[in-house]
Protein backbone atom coordinates (compact mmCIF):
# COMPACT_ATOMS: atom_id res chain seq x y z
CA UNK A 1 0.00 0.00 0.00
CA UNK A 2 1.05 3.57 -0.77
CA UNK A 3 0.64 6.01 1.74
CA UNK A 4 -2.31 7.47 0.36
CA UNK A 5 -4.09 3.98 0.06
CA UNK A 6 -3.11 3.25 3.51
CA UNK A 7 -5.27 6.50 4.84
CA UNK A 8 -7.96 5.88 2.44
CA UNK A 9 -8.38 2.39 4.26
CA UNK A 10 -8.43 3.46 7.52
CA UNK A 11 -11.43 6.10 6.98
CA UNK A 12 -13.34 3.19 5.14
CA UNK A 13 -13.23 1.13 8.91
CA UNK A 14 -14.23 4.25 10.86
CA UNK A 15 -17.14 4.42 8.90
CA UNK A 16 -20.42 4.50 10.46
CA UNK A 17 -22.60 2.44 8.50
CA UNK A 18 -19.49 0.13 7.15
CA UNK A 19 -22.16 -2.96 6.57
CA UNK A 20 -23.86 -0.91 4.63
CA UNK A 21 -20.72 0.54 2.93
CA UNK A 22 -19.39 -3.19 2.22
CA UNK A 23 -22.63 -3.85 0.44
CA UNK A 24 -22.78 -1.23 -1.61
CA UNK A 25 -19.39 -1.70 -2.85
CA UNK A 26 -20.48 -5.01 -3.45
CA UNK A 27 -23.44 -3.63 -6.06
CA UNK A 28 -20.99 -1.15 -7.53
CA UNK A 29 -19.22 -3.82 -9.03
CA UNK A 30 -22.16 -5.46 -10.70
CA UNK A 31 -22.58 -8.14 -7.88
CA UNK A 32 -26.57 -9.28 -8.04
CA UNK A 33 -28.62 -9.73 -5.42
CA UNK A 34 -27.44 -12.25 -2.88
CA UNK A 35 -26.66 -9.83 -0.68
CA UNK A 36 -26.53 -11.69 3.05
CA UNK A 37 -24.50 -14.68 1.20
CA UNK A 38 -22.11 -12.41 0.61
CA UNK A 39 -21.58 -10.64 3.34
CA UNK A 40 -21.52 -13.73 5.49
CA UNK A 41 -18.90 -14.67 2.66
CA UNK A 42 -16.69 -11.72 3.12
CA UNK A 43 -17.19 -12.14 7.29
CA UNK A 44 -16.07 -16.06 6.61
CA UNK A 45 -13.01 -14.81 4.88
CA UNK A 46 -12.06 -12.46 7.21
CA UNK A 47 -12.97 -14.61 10.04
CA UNK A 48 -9.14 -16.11 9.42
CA UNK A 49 -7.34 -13.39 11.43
CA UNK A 50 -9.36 -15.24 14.60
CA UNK A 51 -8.17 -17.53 16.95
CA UNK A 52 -11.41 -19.65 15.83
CA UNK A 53 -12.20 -19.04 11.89
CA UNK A 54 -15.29 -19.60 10.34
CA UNK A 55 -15.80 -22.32 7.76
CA UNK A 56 -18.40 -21.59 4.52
CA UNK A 57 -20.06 -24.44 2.30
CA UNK A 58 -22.06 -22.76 -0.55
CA UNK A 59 -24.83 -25.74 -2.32
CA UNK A 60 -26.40 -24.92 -5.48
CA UNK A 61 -27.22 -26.23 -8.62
CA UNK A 62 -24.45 -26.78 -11.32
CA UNK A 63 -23.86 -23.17 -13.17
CA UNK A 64 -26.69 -21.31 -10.42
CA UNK A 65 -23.61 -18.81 -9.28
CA UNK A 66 -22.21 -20.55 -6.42
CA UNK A 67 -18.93 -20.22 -7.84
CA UNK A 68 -19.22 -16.40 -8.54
CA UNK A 69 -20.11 -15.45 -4.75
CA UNK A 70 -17.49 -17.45 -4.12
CA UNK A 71 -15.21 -15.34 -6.06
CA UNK A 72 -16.20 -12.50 -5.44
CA UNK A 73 -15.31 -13.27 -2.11
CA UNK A 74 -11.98 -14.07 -3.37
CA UNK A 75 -11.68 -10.53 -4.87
CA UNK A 76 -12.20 -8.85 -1.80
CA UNK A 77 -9.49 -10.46 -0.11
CA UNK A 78 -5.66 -9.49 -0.21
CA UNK A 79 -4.11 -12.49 -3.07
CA UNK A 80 -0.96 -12.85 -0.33
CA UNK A 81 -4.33 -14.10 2.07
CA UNK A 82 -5.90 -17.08 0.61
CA UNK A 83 -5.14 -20.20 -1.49
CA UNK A 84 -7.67 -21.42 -4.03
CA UNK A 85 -7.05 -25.06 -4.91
CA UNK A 86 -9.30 -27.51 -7.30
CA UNK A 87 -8.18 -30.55 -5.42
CA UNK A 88 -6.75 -31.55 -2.26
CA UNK A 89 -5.37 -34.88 -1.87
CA UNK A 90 -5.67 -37.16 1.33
CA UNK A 91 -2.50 -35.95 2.77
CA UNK A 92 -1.76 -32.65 1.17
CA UNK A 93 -2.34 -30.69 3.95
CA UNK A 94 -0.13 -32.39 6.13
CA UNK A 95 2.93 -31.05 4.43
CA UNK A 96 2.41 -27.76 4.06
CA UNK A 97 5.03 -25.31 5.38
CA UNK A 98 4.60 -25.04 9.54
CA UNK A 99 3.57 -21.48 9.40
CA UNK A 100 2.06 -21.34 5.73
CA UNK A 101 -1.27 -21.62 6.05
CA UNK A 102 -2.17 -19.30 9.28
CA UNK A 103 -4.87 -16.83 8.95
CA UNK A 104 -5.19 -17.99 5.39
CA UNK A 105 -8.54 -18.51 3.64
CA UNK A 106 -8.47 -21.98 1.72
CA UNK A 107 -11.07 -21.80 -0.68
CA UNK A 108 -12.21 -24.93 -2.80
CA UNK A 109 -13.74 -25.01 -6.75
CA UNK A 110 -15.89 -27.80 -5.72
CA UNK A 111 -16.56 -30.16 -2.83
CA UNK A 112 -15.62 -33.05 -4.52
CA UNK A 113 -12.07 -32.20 -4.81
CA UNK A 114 -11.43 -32.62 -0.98
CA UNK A 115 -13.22 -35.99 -0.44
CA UNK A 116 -9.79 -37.91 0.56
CA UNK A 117 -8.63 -34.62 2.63
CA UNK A 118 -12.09 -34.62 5.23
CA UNK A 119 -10.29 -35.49 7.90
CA UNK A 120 -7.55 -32.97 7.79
CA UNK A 121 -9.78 -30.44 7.37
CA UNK A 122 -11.93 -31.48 9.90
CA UNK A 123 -9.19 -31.14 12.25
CA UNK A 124 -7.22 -28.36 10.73
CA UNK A 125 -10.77 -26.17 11.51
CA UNK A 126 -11.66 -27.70 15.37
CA UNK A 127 -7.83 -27.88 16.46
CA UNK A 128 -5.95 -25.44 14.27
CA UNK A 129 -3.42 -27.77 13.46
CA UNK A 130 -2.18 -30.58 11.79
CA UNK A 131 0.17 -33.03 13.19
CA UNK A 132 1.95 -36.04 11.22
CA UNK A 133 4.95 -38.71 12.08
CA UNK A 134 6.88 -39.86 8.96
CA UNK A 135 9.81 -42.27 9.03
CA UNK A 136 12.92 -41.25 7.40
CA UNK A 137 16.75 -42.73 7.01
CA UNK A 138 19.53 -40.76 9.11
CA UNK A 139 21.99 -39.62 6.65
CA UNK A 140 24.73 -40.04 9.86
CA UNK A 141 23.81 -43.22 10.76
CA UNK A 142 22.11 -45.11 8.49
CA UNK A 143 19.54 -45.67 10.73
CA UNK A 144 15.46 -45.20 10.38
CA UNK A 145 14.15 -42.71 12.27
CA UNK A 146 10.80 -40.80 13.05
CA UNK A 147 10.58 -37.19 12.41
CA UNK A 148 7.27 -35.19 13.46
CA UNK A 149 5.80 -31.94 11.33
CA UNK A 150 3.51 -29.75 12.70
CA UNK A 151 1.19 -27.66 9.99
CA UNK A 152 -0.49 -24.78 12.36
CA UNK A 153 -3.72 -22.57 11.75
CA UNK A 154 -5.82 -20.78 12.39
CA UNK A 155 -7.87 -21.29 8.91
CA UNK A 156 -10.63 -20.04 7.29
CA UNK A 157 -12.40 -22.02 4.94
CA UNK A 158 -15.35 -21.68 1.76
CA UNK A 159 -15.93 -24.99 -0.52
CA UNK A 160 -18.74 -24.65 -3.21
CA UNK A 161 -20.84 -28.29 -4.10
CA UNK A 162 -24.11 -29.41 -5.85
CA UNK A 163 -24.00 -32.15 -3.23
CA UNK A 164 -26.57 -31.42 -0.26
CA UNK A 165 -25.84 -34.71 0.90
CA UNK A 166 -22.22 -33.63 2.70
CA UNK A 167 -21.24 -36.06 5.54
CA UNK A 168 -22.34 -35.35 9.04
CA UNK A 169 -18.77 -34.79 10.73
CA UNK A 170 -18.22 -32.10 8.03
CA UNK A 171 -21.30 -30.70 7.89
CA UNK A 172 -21.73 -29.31 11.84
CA UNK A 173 -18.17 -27.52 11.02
CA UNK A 174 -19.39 -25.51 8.65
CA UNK A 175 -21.85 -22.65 7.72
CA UNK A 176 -24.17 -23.71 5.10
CA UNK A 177 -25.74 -21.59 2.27
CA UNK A 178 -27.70 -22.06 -1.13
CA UNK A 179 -27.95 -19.17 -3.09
CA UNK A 180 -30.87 -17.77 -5.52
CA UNK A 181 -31.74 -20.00 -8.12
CA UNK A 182 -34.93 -18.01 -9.44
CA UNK A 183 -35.76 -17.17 -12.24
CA UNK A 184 -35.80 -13.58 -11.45
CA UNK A 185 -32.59 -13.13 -10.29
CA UNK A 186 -31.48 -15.10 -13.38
CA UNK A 187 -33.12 -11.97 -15.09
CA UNK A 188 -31.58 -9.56 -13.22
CA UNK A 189 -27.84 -11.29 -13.87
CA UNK A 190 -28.41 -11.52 -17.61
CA UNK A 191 -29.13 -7.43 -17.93
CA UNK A 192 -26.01 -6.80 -16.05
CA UNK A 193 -23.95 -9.44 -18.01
CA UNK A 194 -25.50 -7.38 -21.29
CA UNK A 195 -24.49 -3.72 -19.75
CA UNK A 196 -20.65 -5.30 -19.18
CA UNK A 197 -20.76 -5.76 -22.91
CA UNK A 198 -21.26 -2.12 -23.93
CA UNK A 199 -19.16 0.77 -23.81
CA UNK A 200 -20.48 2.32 -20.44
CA UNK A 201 -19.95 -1.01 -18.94
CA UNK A 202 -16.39 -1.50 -19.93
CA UNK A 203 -15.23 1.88 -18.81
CA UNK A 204 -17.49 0.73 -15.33
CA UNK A 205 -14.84 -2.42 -15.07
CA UNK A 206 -11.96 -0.03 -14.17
CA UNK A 207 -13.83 1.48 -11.37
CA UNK A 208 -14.86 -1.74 -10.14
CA UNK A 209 -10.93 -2.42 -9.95
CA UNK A 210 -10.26 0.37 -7.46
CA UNK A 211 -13.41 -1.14 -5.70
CA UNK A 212 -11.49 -4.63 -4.96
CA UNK A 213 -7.74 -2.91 -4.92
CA UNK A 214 -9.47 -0.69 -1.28
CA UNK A 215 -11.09 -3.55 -0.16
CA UNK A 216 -7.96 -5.96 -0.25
CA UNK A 217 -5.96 -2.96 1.59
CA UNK A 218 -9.12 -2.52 4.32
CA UNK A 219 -8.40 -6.34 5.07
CA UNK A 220 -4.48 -5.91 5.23
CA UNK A 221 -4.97 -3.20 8.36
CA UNK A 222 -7.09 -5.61 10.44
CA UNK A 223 -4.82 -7.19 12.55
CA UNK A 224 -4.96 -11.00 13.82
C-alpha cells in the first residue's frame, strides 16, 4: 500500500454504516442480489485473522452462481491471504510449510475435490493444526528414524458443491448456504452481463478495480 491507500483504508473502517458501505461496494461492481451470502462470505473470509475461523459451504445447482459469490469473495481479499485449490489430496495438507497456512482462507472449486482430505480439514478447523509422524533414514547413521511436522492454523475455509448430501462430521463444522436459483434473479444477472458488454460497462470495469484494490488494503490493516 502507498501512503495514500493506507489512509484511504483506515477512513473506510471508521465508517459508520461500514455494513452498509461493504454492500454497496459489493453492487458497484455489478454483484446481483445475494446480498446476506455475501456478506456472510466476506465475514467467513475475514474470520481467518481469529483464533477460531469460520468455515463456509455454498450448495447450489451446477452453473446457479455458487462459484461467482465465491469469487467474489476471493476478490475482496488481499491475493498474499488465501489459497484457491481444485483438489486436495488425502495428505496434502499435512505437508504444508509449519507457518504457511495461518490466517489464510483456503477456498475450494468444488466439494468433490477434498473428499480424501475430510479429515484434515476437519481437524485443521476444530484444532488449528495438523500433526503427522513420517519415518525417514539418518543420513549419519544409516539408521530409520521418526521425524514429526507440525502444519499450524488458524484457517478459514469456503468450498462450493451441488452435493446437499455432505457427511455429518463435516457438515456441523461448517456454515451452510444455497444461493438464488430463481428465475428472477437469473433476469436480473443476464441485464447486467449485457451492460458489461457495452461501452459504459467497460469503462465501469476499471472502477470496479479500485473497488477490490481498497477492499484488499481494508483487510491488510485488520490485525490478527
Amino acid at each position: 500500500m502507498t501512503e495514500r491507500e493506507r489512509e484511504e483504508a483506515l477512513q473506510y473502517l471508521k465508517s459508520g454504516d461500514l455494513i452498509g458501505k461493504i454492500l454497496e461496494d459489493a453492487k458497484a461492481t455489478a454483484y446481483v442480489g445475494e446480498e446476506q451470502n455475501l456478506l456472510l462470505g466476506y465475514l467467513v473470509s475475514l474470520s481467518r485473522k481469529l483464533k477460531q475461523p469460520l468455515a463456509l459451504f455454498i450448495i447450489s445447482q451446477s452453473g446457479a452462481g455458487k462459484t461467482e459469490l465465491q469469487d467474489r469473495v476471493l476478490s475482496f481479499t488481499p491475493p498474499e491471504d488465501y489459497i484457491k485449490v481444485t483438489r486436495l489430496t488425502d495428505q496434502s495438507l499435512f505437508y504444508q510449510g509449519r507457518e504457511s497456512l495461518v490466517h489464510k482462507l483456503i477456498a475450494v472449486e468444488e466439494e468433490e475435490g477434498v473428499a480424501g482430505a475430510g479429515y484434515s480439514i476437519r481437524h485443521l478447523l476444530s484444532t488449528n493444526y495438523l500433526t503427522s509422524m513420517t519415518t525417514i533414514r539418518d543420513e549419519a547413521t544409516g539408521k530409520l528414524k521418526a521425524v514429526s511436522h507440525k502444519v499450524e492454523g488458524p484457517v478459514s475455509m469456503m468450498i462450493t458443491t451441488t452435493n446437499p448430501e455432505i457427511n455429518y462430521e463435516t457438515y456441523n463444522r461448517f456454515l451452510i448456504v444455497t444461493v438464488d436459483e430463481s428465475q428472477e434473479q437469473t433476469r436480473k444477472i443476464l441485464e447486467v452481463q449485457r451492460h458489461l458488454e457495452t461501452l459504459e460497462g467497460a469503462l465501469e470495469q476499471r472502477k470496479h478495480e479500485k473497488i477490490r484494490r481498497l477492499h484488499q488494503n481494508i483487510q491488510r490493516l485488520i490485525e490478527p
